[in-house]
Every structure is written in structure tokens, then in C-alpha cells.
Protein backbone atom coordinates (compact mmCIF):
# COMPACT_ATOMS: atom_id res chain seq x y z
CA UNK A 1 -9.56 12.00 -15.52
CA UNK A 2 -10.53 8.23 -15.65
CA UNK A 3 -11.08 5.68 -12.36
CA UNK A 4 -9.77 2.31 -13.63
CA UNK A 5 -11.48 -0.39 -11.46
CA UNK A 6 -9.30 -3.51 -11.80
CA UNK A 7 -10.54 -6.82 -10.29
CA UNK A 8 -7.45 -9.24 -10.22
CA UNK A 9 -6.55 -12.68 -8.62
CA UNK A 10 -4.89 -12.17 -4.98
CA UNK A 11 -1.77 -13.52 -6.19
CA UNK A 12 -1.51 -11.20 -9.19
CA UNK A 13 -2.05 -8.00 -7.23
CA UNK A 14 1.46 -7.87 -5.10
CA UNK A 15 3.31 -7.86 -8.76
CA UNK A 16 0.35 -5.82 -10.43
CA UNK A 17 0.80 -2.87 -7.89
CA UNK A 18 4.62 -2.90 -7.82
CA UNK A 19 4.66 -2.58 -11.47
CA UNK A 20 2.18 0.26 -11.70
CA UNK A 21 4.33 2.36 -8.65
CA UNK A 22 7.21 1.39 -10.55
CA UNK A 23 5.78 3.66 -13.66
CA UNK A 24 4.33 6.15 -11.27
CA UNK A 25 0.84 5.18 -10.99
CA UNK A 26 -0.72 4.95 -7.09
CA UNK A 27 -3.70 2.80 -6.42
CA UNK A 28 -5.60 2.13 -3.69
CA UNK A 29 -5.91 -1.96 -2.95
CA UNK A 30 -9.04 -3.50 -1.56
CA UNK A 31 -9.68 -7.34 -0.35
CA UNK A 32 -12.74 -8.75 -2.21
CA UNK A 33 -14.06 -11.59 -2.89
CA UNK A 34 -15.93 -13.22 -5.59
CA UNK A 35 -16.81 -15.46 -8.88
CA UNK A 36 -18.19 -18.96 -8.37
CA UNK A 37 -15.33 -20.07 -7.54
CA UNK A 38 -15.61 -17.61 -3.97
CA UNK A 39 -11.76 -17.49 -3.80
CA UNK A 40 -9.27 -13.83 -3.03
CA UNK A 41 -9.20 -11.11 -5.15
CA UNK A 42 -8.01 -7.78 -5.17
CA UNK A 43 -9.77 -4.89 -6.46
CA UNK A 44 -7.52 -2.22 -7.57
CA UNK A 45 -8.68 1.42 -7.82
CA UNK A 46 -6.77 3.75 -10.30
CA UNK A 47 -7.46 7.47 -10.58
CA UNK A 48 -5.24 8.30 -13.35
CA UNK A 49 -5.03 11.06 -16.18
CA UNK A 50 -6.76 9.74 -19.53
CA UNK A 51 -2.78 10.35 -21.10
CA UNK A 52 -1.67 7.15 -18.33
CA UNK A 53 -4.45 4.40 -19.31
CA UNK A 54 -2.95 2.84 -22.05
CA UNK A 55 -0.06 2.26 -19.64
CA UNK A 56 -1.86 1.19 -16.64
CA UNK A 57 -3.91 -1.60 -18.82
CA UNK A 58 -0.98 -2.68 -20.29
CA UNK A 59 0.66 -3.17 -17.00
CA UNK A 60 -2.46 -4.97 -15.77
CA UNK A 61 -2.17 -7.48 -19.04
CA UNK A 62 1.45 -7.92 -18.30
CA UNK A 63 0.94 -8.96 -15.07
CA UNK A 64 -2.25 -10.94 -14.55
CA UNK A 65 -2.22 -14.09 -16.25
CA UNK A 66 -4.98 -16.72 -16.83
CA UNK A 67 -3.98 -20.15 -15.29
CA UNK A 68 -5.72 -23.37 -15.08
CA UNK A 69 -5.86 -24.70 -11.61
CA UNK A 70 -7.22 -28.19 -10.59
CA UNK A 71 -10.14 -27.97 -8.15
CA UNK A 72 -12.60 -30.73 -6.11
CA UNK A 73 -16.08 -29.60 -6.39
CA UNK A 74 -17.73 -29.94 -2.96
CA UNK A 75 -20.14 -32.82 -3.56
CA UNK A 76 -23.54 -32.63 -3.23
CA UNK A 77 -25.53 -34.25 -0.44
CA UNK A 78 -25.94 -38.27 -1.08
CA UNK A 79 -28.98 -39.72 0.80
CA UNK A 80 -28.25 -42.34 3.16
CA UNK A 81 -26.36 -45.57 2.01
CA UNK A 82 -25.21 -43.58 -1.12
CA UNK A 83 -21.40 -42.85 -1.48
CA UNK A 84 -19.99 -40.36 -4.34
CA UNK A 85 -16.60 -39.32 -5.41
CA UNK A 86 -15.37 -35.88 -6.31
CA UNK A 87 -13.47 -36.12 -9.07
CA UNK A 88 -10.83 -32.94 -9.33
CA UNK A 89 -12.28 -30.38 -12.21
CA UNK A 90 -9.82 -28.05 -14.40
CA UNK A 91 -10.73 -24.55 -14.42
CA UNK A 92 -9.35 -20.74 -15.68
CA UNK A 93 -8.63 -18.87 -12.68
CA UNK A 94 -6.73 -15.16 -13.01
CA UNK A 95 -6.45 -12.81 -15.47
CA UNK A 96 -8.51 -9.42 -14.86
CA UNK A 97 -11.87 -7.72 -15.30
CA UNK A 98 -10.88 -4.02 -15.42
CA UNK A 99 -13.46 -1.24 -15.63
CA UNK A 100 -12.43 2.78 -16.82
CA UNK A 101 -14.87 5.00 -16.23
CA UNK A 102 -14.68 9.03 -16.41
CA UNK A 103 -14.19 11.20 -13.38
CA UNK A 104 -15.57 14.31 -12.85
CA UNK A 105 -13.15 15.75 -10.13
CA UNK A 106 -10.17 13.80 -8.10
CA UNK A 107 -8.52 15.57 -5.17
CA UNK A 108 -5.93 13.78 -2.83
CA UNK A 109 -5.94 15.12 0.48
């Protein structure tokens, strides 16, 4: 047995999970946050036989994409009489970090 911990964009996970029940593969979904950029993500926990990985991380690849997204850095304090712009900043957001890790024992109750 193997626990794939998959950490994907919010707006990947709707497809991500579909595509995984689709094939036969449950997960459990959890709302988390994180990265600098502090914006939704979805942490998706697999418990899956080691024969089904392959096949769960390709159905991760297939369906969380990197993207670049345009963002305006919040600007830092100016002192008084000082005026600064925020000029918008391209960055990658998406894709997936996805940990597999060995399970001793699963039960579903």
C-alpha cells in the first residue's frame, strides 16, 4: 500500500478528482493553503495499491498544469510624502507537489 499526498492548485483539483474516480481511484480532498503566493490549494490524499500509482501520477500530470498568472505585489510601506507604484509581476502558479509514501495498514470503515 502507498498514501499519495498530492498538493494541487484549487482550480486543478475539481478535474484532478473526477479523473482519478473516473479510473477508480477515491481520495479524500482537503482545503489548504500555502506557497508565498498564500493563494487555494487542495491537498489530495490517495491510499492506493502500489499496482495503481503509476496511474494516479499520471492522472495528476495530466491534469495539473503550470500557468503563468500576472500578479501586483502588495507594496511596501512608503514613509510620508513618498508615493510608489506596483508594477504587475509574472509568476508560475499550478502544477503539483505530490508525495508517495508506504503504508503499513489501510482499512475503510
Amino acid at each position: 500500500m502507498k498514501l499519495i499526498i498530492a498538493v494541487v492548485q484549487g482550480e486543478d483539483a475539481q478535474r484532478t478528482v473526477h479523473a482519478l474516480t473516473d479510473k477508480g481511484i477515491s481520495s479524500t480532498r482537503v482545503s489548504s493553503t500555502g506557497g508565498f503566493l498564500q493563494q487555494g490549494n487542495v491537498t489530495l490524499l490517495i491510499g492506493i495499491e502500489e499496482t495503481q500509482v503509476a496511474t494516479a501520477l499520471e492522472i495528476i500530470r495530466e491534469n495539473c498544469h503550470e500557468r503563468s498568472r500576472y500578479l501586483t505585489p502588495v507594496p511596501p510601506l512608503a514613509e510620508p510624502g513618498e508615493f510608489l507604484l506596483a508594477y504587475p509581476v509574472e509568476v508560475q502558479v499550478g502544477g503539483a507537489t505530490v508525495f508517495v509514501v508506504p503504508v503499513d495498514s489501510l482499512e475503510k470503515i
